[in-house]
C-alpha atoms as a PDB file:
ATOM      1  CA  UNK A   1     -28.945  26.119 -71.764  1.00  0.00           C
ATOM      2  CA  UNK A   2     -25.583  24.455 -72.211  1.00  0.00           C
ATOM      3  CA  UNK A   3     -23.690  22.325 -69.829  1.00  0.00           C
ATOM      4  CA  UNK A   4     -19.805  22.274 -69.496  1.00  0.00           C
ATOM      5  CA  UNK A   5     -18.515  18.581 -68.666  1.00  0.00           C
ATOM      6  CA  UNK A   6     -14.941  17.372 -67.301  1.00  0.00           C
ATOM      7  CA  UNK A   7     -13.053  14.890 -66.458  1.00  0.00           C
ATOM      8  CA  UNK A   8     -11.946  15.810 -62.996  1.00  0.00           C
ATOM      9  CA  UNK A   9      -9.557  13.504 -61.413  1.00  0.00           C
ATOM     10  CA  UNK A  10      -9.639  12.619 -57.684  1.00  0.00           C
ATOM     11  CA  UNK A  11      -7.411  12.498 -54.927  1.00  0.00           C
ATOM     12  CA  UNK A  12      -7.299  10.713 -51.431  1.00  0.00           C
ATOM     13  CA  UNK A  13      -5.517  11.916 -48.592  1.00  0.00           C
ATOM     14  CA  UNK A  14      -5.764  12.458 -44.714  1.00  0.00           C
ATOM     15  CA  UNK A  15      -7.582  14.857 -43.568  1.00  0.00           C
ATOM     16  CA  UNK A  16      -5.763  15.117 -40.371  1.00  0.00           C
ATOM     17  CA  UNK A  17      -2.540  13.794 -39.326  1.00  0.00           C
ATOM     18  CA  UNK A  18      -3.475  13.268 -35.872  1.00  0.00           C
ATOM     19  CA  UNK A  19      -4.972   9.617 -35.277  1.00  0.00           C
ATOM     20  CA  UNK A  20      -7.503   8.777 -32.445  1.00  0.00           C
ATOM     21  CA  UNK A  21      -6.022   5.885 -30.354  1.00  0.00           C
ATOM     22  CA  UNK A  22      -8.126   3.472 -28.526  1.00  0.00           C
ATOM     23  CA  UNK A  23      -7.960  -0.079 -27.129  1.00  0.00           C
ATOM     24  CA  UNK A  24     -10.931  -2.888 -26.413  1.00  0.00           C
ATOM     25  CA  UNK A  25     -11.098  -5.655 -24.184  1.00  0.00           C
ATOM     26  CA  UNK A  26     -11.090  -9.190 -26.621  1.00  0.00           C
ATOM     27  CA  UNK A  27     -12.926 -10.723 -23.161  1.00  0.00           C
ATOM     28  CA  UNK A  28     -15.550  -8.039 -22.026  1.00  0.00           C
ATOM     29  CA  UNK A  29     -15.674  -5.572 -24.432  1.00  0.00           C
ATOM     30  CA  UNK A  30     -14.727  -2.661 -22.399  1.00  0.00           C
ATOM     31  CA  UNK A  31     -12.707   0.165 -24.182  1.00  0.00           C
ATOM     32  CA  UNK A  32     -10.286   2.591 -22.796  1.00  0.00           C
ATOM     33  CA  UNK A  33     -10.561   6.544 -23.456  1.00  0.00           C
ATOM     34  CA  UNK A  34      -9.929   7.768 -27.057  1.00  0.00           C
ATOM     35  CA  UNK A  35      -6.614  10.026 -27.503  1.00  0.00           C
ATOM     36  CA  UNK A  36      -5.613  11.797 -30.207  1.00  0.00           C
ATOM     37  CA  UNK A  37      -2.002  12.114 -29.897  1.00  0.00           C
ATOM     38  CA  UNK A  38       0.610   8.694 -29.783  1.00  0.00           C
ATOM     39  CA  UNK A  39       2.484  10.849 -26.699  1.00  0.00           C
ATOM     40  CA  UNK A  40      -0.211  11.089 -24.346  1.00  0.00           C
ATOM     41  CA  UNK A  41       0.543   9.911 -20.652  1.00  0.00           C
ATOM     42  CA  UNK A  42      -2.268   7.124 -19.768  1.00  0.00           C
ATOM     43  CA  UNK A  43      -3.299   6.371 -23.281  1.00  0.00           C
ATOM     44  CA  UNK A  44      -4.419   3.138 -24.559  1.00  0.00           C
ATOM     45  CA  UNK A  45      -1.571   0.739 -23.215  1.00  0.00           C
ATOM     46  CA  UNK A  46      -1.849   2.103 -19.781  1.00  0.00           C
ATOM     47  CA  UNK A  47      -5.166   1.224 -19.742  1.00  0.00           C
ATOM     48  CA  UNK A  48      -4.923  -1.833 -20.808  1.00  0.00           C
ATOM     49  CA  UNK A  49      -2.337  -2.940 -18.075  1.00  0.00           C
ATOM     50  CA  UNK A  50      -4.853  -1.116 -15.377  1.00  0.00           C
ATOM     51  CA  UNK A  51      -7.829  -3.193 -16.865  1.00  0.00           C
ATOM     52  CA  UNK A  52      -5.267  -6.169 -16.405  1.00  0.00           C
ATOM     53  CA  UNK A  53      -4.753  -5.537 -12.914  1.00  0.00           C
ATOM     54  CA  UNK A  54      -8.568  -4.767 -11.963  1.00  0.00           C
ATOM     55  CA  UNK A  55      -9.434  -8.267 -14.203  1.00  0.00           C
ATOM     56  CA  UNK A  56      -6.725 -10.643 -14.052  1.00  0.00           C
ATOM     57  CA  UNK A  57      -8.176 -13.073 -16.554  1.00  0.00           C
ATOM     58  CA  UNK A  58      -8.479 -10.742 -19.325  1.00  0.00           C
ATOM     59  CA  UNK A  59      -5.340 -10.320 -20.929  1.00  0.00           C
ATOM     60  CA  UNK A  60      -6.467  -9.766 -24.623  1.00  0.00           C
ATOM     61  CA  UNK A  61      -6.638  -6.407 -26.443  1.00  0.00           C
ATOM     62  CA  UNK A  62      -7.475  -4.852 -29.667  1.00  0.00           C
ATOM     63  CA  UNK A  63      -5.845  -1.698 -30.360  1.00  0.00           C
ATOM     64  CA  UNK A  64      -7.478   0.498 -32.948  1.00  0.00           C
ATOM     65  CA  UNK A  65      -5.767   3.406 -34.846  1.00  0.00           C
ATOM     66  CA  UNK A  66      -8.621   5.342 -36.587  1.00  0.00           C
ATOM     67  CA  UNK A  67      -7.858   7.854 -39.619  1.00  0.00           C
ATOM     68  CA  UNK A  68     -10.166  10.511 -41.229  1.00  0.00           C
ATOM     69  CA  UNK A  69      -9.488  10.162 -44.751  1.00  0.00           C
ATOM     70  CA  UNK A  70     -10.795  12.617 -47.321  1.00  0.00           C
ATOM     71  CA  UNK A  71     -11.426  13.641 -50.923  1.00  0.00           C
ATOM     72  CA  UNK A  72     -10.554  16.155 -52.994  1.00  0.00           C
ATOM     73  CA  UNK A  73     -10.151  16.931 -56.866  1.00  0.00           C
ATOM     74  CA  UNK A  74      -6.808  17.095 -57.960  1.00  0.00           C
ATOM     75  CA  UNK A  75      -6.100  20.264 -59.471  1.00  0.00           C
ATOM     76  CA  UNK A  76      -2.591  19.553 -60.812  1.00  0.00           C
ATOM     77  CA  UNK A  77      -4.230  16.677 -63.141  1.00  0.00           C
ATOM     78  CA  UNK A  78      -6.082  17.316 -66.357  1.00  0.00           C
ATOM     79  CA  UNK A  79      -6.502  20.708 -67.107  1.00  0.00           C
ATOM     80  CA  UNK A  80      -2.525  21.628 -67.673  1.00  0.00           C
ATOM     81  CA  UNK A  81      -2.045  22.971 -71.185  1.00  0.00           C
ATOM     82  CA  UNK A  82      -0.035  19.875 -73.650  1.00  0.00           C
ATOM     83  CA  UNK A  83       2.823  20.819 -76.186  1.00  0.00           C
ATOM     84  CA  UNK A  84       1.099  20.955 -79.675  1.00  0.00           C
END
């Protein structure tokens, strides 16, 4: 039995360019919907003003922007022919 080995070289892209949106309370915890587009109409920010107005002492946010990264071999690295 014989084996064949490479070198393969990696790549790491996205493997979507649509990121999920979402925003958590810093005082209770609570977080608003995920979305998956920037343009949505009541994403994160407008949920954060409407917990605001429903909580008036919690005025803190985090806002998370979540990526799906993923790997693939790079096929245009390491097995081109070189110039003798």
């Amino acid at each position: 039995m014989r084996a064949l080995l490479r070198h393969v070289v990696w790549r790491l892209g996205l493997a979507s360019p649509v990121a999920d949106l979402y925003a958590e309370c810093v005082v209770c915890g609570e977080r608003s919907p995920v979305v998956h587009d920037q343009d949505v109409e009541g994403g994160p920010e407008d949920w954060c003003m409407a917990h605001s107005g429903g909580h008036p002492s919690h005025r803190a946010f985090r806002a998370f922007v979540v990526s799906a990264w993923r790997t693939e071999p790079d096929d245009t690295v390491g097995d081109a022919p070189t110039a003798s």
